[in-house]
C-alpha atoms as a PDB file:
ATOM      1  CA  UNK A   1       0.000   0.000   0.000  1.00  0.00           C
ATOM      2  CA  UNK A   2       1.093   3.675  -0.727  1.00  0.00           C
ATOM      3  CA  UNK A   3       2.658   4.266   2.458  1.00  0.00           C
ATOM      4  CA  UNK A   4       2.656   8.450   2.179  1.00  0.00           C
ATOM      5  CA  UNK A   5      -1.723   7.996   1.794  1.00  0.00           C
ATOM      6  CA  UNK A   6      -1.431   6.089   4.843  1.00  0.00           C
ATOM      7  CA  UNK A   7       0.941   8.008   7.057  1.00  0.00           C
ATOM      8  CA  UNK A   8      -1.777  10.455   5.624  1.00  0.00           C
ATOM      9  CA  UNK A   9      -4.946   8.892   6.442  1.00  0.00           C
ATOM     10  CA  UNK A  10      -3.248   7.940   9.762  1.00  0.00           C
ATOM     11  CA  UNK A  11      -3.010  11.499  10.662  1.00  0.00           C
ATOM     12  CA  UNK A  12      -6.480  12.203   8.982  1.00  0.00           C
ATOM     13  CA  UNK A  13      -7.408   9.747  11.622  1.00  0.00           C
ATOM     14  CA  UNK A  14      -5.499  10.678  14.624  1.00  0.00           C
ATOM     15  CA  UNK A  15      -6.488  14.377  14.408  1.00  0.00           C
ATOM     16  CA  UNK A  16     -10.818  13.058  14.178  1.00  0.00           C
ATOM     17  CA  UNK A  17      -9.832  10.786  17.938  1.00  0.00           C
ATOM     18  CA  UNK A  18      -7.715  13.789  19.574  1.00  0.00           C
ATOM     19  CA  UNK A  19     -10.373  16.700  18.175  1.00  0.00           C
ATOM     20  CA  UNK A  20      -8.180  18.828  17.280  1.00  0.00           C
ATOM     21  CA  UNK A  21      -4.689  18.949  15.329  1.00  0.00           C
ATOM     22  CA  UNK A  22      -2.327  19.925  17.936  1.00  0.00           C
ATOM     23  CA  UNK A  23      -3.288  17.230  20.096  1.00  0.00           C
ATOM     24  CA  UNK A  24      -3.004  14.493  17.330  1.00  0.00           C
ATOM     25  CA  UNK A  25       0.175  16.526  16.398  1.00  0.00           C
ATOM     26  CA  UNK A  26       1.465  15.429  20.200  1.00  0.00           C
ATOM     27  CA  UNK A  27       0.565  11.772  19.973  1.00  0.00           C
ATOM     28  CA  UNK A  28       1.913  11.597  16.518  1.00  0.00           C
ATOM     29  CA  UNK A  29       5.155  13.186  17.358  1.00  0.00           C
ATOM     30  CA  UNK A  30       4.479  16.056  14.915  1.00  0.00           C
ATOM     31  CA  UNK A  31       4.549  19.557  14.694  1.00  0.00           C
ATOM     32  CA  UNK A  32       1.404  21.062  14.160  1.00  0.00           C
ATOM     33  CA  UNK A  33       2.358  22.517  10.764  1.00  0.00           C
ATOM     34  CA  UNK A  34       3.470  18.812   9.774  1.00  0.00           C
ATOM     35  CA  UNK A  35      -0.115  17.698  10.622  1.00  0.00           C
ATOM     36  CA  UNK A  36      -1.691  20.535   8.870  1.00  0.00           C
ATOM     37  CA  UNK A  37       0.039  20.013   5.639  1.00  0.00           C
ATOM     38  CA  UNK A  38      -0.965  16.289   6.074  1.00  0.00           C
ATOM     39  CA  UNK A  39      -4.554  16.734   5.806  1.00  0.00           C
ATOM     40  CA  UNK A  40      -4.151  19.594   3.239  1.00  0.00           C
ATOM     41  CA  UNK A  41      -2.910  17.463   1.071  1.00  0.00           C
ATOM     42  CA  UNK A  42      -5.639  15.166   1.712  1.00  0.00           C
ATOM     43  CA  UNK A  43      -8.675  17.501   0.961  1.00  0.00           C
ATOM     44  CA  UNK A  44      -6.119  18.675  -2.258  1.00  0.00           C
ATOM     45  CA  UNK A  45      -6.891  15.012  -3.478  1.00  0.00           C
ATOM     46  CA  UNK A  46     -10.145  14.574  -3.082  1.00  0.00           C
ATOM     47  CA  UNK A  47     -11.309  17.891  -3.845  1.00  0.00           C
ATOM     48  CA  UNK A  48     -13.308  18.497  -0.407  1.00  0.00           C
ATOM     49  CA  UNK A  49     -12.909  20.376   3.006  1.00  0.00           C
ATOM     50  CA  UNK A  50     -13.316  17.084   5.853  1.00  0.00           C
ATOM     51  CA  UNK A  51     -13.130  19.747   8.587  1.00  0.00           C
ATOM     52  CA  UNK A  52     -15.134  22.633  10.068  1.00  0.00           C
ATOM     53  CA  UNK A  53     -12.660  24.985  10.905  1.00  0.00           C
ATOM     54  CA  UNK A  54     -12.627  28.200  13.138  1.00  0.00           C
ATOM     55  CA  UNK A  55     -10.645  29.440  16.590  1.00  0.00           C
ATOM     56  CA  UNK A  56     -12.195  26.917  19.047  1.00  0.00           C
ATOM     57  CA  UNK A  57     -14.026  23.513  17.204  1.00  0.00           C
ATOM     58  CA  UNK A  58     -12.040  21.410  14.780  1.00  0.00           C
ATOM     59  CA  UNK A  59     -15.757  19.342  13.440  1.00  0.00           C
ATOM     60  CA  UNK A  60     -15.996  17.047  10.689  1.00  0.00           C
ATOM     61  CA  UNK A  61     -18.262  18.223   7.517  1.00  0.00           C
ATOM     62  CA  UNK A  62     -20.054  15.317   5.540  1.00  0.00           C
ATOM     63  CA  UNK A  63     -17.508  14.252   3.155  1.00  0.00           C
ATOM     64  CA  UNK A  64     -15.329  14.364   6.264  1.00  0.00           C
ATOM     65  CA  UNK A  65     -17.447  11.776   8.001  1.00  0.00           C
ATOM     66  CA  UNK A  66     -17.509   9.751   5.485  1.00  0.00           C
ATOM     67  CA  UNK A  67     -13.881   9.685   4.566  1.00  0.00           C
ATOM     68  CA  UNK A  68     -12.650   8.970   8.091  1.00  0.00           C
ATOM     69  CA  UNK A  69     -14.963   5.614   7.661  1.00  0.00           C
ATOM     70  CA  UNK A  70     -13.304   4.967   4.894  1.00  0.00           C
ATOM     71  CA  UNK A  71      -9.753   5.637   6.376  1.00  0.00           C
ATOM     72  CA  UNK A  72     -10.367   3.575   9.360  1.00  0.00           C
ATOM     73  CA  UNK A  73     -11.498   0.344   7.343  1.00  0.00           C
ATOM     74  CA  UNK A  74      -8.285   1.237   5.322  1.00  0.00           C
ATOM     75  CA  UNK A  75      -5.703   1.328   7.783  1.00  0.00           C
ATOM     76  CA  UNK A  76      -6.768  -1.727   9.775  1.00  0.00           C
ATOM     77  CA  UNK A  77      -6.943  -3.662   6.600  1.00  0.00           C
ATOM     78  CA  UNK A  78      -3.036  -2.549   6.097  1.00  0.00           C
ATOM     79  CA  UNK A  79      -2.314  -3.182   9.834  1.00  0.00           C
ATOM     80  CA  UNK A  80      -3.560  -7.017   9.237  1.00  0.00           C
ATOM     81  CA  UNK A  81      -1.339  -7.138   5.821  1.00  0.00           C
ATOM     82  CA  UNK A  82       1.748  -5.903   7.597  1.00  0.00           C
ATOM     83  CA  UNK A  83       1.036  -8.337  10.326  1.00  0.00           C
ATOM     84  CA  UNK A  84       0.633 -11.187   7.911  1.00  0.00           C
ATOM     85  CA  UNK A  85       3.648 -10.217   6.162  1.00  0.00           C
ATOM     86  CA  UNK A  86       5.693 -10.155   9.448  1.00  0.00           C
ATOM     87  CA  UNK A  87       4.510 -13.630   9.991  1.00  0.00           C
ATOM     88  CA  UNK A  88       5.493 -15.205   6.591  1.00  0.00           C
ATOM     89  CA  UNK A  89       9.376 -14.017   7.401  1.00  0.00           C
ATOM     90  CA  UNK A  90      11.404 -16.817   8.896  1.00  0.00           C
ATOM     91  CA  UNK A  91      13.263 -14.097  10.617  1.00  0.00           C
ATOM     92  CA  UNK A  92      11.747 -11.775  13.107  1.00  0.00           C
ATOM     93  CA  UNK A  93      11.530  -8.352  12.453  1.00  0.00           C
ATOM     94  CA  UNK A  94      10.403  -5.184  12.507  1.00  0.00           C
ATOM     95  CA  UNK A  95       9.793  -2.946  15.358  1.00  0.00           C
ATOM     96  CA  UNK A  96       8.772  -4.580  18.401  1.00  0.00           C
ATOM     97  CA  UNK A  97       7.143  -2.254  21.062  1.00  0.00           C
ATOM     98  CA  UNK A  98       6.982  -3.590  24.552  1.00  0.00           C
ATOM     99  CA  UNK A  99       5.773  -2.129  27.479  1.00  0.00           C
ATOM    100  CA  UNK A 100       7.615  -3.043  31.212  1.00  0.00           C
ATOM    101  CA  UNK A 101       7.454  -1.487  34.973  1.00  0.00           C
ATOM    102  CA  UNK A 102       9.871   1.488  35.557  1.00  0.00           C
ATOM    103  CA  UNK A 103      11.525  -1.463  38.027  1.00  0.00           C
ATOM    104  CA  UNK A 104      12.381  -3.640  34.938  1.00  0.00           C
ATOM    105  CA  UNK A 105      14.695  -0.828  33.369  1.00  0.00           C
ATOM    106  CA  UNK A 106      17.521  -1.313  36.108  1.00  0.00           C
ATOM    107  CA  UNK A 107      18.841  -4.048  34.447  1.00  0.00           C
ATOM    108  CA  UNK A 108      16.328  -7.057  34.326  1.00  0.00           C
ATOM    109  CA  UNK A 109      15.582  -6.094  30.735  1.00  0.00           C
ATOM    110  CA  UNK A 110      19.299  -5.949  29.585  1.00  0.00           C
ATOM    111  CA  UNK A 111      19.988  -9.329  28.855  1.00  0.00           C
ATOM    112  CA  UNK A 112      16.878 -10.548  27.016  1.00  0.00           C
ATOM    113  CA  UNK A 113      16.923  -7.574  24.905  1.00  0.00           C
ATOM    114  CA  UNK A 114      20.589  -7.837  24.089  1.00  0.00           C
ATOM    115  CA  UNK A 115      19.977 -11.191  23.300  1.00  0.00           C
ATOM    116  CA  UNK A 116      17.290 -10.230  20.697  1.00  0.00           C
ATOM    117  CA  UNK A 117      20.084  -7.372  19.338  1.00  0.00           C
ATOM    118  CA  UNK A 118      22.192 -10.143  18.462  1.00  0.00           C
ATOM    119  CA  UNK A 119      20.089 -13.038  17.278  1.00  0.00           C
ATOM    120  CA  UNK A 120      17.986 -10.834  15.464  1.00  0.00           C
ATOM    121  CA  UNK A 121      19.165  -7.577  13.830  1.00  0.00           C
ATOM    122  CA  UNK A 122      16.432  -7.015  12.117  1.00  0.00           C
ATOM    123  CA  UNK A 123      13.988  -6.261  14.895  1.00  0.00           C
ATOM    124  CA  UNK A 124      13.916  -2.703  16.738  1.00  0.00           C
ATOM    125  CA  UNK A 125      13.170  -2.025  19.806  1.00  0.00           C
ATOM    126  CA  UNK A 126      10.563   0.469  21.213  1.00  0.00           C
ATOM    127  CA  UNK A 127      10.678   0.346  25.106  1.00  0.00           C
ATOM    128  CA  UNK A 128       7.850   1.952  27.540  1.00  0.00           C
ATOM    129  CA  UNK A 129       8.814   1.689  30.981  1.00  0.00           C
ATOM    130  CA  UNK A 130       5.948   2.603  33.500  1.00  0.00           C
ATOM    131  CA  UNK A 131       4.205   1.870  36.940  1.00  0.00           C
ATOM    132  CA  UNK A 132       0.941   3.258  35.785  1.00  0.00           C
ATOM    133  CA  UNK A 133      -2.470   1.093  33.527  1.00  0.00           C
ATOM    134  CA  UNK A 134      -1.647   1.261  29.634  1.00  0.00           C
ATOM    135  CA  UNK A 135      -4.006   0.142  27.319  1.00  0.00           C
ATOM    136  CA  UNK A 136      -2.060  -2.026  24.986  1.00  0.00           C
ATOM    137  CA  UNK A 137      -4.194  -2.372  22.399  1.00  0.00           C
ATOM    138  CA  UNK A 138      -4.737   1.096  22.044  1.00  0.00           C
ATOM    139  CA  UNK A 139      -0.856   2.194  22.411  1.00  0.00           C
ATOM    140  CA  UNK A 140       0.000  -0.603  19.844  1.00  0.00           C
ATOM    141  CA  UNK A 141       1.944  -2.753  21.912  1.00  0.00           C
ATOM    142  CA  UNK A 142       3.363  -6.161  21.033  1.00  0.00           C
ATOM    143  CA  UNK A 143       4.302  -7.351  24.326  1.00  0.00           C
ATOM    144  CA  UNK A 144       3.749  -5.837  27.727  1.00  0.00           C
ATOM    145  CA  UNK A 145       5.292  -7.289  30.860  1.00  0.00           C
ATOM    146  CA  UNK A 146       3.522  -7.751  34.301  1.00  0.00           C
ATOM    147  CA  UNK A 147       2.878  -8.481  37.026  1.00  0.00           C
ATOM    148  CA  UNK A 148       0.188 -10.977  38.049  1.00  0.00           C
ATOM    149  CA  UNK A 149      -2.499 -12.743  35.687  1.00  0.00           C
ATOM    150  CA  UNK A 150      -5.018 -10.133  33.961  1.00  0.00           C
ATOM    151  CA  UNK A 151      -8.774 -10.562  34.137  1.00  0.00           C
ATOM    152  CA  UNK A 152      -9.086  -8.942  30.442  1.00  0.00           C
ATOM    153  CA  UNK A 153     -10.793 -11.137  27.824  1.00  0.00           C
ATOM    154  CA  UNK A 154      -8.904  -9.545  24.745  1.00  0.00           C
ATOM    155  CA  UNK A 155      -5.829 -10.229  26.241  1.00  0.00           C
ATOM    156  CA  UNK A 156      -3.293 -13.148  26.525  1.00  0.00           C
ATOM    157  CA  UNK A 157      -1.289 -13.792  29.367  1.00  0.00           C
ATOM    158  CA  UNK A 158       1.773 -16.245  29.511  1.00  0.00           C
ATOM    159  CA  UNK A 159       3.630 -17.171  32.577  1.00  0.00           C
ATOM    160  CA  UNK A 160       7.141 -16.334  32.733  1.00  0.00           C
ATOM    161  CA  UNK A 161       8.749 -16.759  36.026  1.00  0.00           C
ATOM    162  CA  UNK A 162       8.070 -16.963  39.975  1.00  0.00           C
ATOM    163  CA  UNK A 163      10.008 -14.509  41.891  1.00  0.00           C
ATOM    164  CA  UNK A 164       9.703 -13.716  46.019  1.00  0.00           C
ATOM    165  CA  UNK A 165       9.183 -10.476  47.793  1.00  0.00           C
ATOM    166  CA  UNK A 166      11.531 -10.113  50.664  1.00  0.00           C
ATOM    167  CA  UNK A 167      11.247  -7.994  53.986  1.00  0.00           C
ATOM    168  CA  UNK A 168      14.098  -6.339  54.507  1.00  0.00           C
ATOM    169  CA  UNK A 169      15.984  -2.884  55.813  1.00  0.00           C
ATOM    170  CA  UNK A 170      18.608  -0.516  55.100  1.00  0.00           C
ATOM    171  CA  UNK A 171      22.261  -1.636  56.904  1.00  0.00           C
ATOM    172  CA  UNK A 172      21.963   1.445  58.866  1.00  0.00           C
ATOM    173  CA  UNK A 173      18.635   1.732  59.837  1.00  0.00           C
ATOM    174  CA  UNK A 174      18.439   0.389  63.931  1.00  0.00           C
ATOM    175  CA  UNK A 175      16.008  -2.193  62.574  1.00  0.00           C
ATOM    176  CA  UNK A 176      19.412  -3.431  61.513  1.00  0.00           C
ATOM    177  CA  UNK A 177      21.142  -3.872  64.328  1.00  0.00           C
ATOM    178  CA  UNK A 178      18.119  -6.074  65.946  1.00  0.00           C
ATOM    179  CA  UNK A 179      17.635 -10.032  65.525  1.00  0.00           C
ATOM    180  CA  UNK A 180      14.294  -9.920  63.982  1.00  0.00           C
ATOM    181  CA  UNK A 181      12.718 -13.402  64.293  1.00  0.00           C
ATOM    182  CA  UNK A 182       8.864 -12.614  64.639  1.00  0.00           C
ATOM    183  CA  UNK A 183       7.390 -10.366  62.615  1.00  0.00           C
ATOM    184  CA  UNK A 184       5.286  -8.850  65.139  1.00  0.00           C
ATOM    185  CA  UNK A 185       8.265  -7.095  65.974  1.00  0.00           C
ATOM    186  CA  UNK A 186       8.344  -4.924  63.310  1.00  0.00           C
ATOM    187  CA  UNK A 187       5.121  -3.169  64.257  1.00  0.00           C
ATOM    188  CA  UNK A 188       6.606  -0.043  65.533  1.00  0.00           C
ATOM    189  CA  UNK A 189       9.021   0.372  62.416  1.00  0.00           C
ATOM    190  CA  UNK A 190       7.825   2.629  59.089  1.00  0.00           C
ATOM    191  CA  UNK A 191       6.592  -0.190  56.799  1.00  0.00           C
ATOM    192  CA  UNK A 192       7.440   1.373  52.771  1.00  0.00           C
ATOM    193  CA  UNK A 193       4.630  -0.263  50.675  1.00  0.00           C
ATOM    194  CA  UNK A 194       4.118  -0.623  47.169  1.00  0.00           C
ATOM    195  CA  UNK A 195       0.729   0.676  45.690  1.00  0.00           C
ATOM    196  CA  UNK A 196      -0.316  -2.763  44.799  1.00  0.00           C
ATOM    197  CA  UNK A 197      -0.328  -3.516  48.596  1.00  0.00           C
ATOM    198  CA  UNK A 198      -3.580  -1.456  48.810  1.00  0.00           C
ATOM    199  CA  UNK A 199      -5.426  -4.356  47.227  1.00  0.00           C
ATOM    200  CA  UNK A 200      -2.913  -7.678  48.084  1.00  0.00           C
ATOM    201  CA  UNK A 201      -2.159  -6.608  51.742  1.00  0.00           C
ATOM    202  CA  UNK A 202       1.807  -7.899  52.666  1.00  0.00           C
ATOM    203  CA  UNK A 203       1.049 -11.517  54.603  1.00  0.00           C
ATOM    204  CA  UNK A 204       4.606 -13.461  56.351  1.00  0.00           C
ATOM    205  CA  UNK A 205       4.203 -17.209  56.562  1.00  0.00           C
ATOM    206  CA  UNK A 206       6.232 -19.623  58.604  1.00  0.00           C
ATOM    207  CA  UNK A 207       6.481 -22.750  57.182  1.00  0.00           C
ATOM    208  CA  UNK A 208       7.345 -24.513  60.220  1.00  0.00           C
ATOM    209  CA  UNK A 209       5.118 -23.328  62.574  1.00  0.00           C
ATOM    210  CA  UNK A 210       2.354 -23.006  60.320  1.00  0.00           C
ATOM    211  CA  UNK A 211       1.924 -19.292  61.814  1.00  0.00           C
ATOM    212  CA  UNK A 212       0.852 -16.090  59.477  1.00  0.00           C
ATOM    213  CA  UNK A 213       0.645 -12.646  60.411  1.00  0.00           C
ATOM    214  CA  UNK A 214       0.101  -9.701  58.031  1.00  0.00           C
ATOM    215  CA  UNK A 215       1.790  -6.792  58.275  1.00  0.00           C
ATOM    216  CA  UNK A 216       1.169  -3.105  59.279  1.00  0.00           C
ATOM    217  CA  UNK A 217      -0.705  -0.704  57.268  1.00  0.00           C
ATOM    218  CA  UNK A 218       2.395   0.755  55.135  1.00  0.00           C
ATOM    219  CA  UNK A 219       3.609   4.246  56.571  1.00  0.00           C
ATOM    220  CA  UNK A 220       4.872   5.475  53.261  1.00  0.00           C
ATOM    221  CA  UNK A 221       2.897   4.437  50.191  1.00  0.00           C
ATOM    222  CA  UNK A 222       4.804   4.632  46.440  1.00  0.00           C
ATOM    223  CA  UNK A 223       3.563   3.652  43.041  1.00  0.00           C
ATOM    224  CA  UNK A 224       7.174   2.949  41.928  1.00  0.00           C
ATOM    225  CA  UNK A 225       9.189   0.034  42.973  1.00  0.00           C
ATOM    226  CA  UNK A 226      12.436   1.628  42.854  1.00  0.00           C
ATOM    227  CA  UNK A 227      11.581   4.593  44.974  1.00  0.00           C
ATOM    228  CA  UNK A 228      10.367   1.656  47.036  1.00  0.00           C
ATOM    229  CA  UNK A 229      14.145  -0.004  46.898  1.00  0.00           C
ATOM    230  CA  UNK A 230      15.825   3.640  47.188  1.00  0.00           C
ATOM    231  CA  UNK A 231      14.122   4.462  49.917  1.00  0.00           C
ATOM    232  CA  UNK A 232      14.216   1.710  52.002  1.00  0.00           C
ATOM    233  CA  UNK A 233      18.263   2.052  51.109  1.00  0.00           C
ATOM    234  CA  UNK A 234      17.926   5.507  52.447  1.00  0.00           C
ATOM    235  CA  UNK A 235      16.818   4.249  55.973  1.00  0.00           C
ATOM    236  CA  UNK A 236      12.968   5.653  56.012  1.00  0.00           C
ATOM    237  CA  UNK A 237      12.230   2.278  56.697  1.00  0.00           C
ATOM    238  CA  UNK A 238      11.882  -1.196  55.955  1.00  0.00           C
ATOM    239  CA  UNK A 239      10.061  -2.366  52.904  1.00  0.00           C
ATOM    240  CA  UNK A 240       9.089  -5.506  51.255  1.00  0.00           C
ATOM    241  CA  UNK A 241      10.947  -5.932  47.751  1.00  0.00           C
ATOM    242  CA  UNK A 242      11.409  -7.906  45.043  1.00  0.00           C
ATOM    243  CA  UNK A 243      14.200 -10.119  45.060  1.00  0.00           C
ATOM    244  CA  UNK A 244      15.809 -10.319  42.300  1.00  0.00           C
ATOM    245  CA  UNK A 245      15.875  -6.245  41.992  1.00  0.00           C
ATOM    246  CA  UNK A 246      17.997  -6.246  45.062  1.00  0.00           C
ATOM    247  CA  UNK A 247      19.700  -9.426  45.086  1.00  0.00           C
ATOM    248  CA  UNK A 248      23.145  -7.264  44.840  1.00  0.00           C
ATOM    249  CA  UNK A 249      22.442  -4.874  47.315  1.00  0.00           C
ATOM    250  CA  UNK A 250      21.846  -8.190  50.024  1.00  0.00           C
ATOM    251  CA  UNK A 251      25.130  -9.595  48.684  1.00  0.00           C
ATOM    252  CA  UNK A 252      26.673  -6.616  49.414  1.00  0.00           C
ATOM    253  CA  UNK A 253      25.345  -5.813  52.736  1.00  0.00           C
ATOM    254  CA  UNK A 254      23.540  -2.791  51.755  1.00  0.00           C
ATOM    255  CA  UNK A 255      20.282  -4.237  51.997  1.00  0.00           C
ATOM    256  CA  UNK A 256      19.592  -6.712  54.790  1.00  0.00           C
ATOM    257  CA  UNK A 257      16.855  -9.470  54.817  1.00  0.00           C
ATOM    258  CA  UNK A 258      14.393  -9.728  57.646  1.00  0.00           C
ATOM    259  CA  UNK A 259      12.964 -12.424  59.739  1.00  0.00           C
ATOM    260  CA  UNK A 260      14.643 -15.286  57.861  1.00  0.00           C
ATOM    261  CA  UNK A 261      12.297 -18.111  58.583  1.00  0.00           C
ATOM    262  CA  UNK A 262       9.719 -15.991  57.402  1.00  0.00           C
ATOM    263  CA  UNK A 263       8.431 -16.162  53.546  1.00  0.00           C
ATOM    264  CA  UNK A 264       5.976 -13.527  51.478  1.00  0.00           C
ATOM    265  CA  UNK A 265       4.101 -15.157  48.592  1.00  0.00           C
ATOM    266  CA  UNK A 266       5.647 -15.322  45.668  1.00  0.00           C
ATOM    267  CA  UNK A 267       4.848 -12.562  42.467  1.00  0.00           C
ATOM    268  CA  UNK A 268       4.123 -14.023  39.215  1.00  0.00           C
ATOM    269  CA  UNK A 269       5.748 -12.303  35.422  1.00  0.00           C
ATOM    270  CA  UNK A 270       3.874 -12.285  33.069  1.00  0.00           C
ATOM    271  CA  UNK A 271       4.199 -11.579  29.128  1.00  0.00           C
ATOM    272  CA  UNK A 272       0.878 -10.284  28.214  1.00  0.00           C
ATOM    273  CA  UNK A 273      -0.023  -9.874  24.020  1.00  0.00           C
ATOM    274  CA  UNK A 274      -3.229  -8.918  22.660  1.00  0.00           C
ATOM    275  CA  UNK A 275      -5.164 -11.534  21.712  1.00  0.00           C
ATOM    276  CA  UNK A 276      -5.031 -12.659  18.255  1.00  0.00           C
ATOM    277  CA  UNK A 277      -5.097 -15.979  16.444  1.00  0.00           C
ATOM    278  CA  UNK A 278      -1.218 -15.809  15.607  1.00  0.00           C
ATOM    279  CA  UNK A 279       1.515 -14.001  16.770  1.00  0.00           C
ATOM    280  CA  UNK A 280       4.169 -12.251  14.888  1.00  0.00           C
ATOM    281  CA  UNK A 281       7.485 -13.818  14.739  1.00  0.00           C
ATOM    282  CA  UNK A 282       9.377 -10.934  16.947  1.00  0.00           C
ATOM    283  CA  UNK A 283       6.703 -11.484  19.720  1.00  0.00           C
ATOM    284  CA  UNK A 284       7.813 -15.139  19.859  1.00  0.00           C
ATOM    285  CA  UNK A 285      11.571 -14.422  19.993  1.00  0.00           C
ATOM    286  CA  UNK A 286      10.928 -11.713  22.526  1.00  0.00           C
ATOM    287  CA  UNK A 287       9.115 -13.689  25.193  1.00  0.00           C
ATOM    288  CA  UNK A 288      11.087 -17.038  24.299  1.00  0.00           C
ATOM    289  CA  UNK A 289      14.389 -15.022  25.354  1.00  0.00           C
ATOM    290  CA  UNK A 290      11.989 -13.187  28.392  1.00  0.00           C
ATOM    291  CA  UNK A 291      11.230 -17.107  29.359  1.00  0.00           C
ATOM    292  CA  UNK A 292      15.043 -18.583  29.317  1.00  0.00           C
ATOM    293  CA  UNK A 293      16.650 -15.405  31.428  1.00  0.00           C
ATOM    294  CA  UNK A 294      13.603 -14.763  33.677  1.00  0.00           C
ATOM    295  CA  UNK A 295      14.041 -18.051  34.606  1.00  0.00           C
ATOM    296  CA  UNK A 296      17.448 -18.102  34.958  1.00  0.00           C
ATOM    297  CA  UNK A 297      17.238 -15.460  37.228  1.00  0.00           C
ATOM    298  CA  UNK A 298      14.630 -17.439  39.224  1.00  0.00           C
ATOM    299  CA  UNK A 299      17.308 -20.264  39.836  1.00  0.00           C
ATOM    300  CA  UNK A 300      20.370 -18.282  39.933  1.00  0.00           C
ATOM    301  CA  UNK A 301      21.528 -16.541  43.063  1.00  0.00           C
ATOM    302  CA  UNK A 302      24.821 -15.885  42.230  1.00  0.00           C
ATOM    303  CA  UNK A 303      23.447 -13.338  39.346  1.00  0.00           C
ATOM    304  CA  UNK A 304      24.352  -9.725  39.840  1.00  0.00           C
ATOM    305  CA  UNK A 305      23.331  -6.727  38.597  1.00  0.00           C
ATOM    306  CA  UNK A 306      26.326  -4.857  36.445  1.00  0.00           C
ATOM    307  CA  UNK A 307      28.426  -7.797  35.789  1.00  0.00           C
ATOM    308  CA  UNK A 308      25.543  -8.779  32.339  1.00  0.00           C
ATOM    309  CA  UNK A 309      24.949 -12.292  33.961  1.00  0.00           C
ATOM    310  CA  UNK A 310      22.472 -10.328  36.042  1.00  0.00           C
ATOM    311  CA  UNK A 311      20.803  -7.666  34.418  1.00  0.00           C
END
């Protein structure tokens, strides 16, 4: 297909959804001007004003209406032909747009994706690192990493590893200094909670004793992990973290694990894709390496962050 009538029709499109063309010039990347030359060019070929213009209201007139039907059946019938072209290569390729928490970007990602660099130098890679809900359908992405299994119907969730959250504290914090056995104990100390906490509460389990006791209400509440790990490094207070993001800082001492005998439940990682009856050949390489290294990470406790056998 004529790819500058649909980088065309995709801003035709873009600019209907966002109302007006400074928005769709944002989402798109574009100046205004760019987007605005776009559509000229688009009402030059067809002979017909599709918008309504004046100082405040960017509205569609008739043929405008009609033509952004038009462009929409258009551009997802040359979304499916790129994405059954992708899938007749024997090598992956193409850009592959995955989305990951901010915590993923310290190194858990480096491997797998280097991998991919190598095996696979065909494929590029378009990275989204965030805490907060994304819509993956609607942001276009091809793979999005999480945590825990998803309730949504369109989507397809595949396991990737188990991983523990660990209680622990900063080596200078007093906490410390104390033999923590019971984690009753740490009732009186600044709990640093994870958002996610709010609706899966933080519960210790002794395996021997058959005991469990949930822990306090968190003191300090963050909706990113790493400002989780950093502060708990800082000495606010003690937080429960995941282990393989600070698996250095307890070899090192930095960080030091509390109540021993004590577990947390383990987190699940996920690879979620949109759900479709096949799945492009970069997708498959991307969660096949996620698989092997998340794994490996699972079973390795000798891996360290900065030294690329953990990353």
């Amino acid at each position: 297909m004529n790819q500058k009538l649909t980088r065309g029709l995709k801003v035709f499109a873009k600019t209907v959804e966002a109302g007006s063309m400074s928005k769709a010039a944002d989402l798109l990347h574009m100046t205004t001007s760019a987007v605005s030359q776009q559509i000229s060019k688009l009402e030059q070929d067809i002979g017909l004003s599709l918008f309504n213009r004046n100082t405040r209201n960017l509205t569609l007139t008739e043929a405008g209406s009609i033509y952004y039907k038009s462009a929409i059946q258009i551009l997802q019938t040359a979304k499916q032909a790129e994405h059954e072209l992708e899938l007749l290569q024997h090598t992956p390729s193409g850009i592959l747009k995955i989305s990951a928490p901010i915590g993923f970007g310290g190194g858990l990602l480096s491997k797998p994706l280097r991998y991919l660099s190598e095996q696979f130098p065909q494929i590029k890679v378009d990275l989204i690192l965030t805490d907060e809900p994304i819509d993956i359908i609607t942001e276009g992405v091809d793979l999005a990493i999480c945590i825990g299994p998803l309730q949504d119907s369109n989507l397809i969730a595949r396991h990737l590893a188990d991983w523990q959250l660990i209680p622990c504290v900063s080596c200078h914090h007093p906490l410390a200094q104390l033999n923590i056995s019971h984690p009753e104990s740490l009732a009186p100390h600044a709990l640093i909670g994870h958002s996610s906490s709010k609706q899966n509460p933080y519960h210790l389990s002794n395996q021997q004793t058959h005991q469990q006791v949930a822990l306090p209400t968190a003191r300090f509440m963050v909706n990113n992990m790493q400002a989780c790990i950093q502060l708990t490094l800082d000495g606010i207070g003690y937080g429960v973290l995941p282990e393989p993001e600070i698996r250095h800082h307890l070899s090192s001492g930095r960080l030091k694990r509390l109540c021993a005998e004590w577990s947390l439940r383990e987190y699940s990682v996920y690879a979620v894709t949109p759900h479709r009856d096949t799945v492009a050949a970069k997708t498959t390489a991307a969660i096949e390496s996620l698989k092997e290294w998340f794994t490996q990470v699972s079973n390795d406790n000798q891996v360290f962050v900065g030294d690329f056998s953990f990353i």
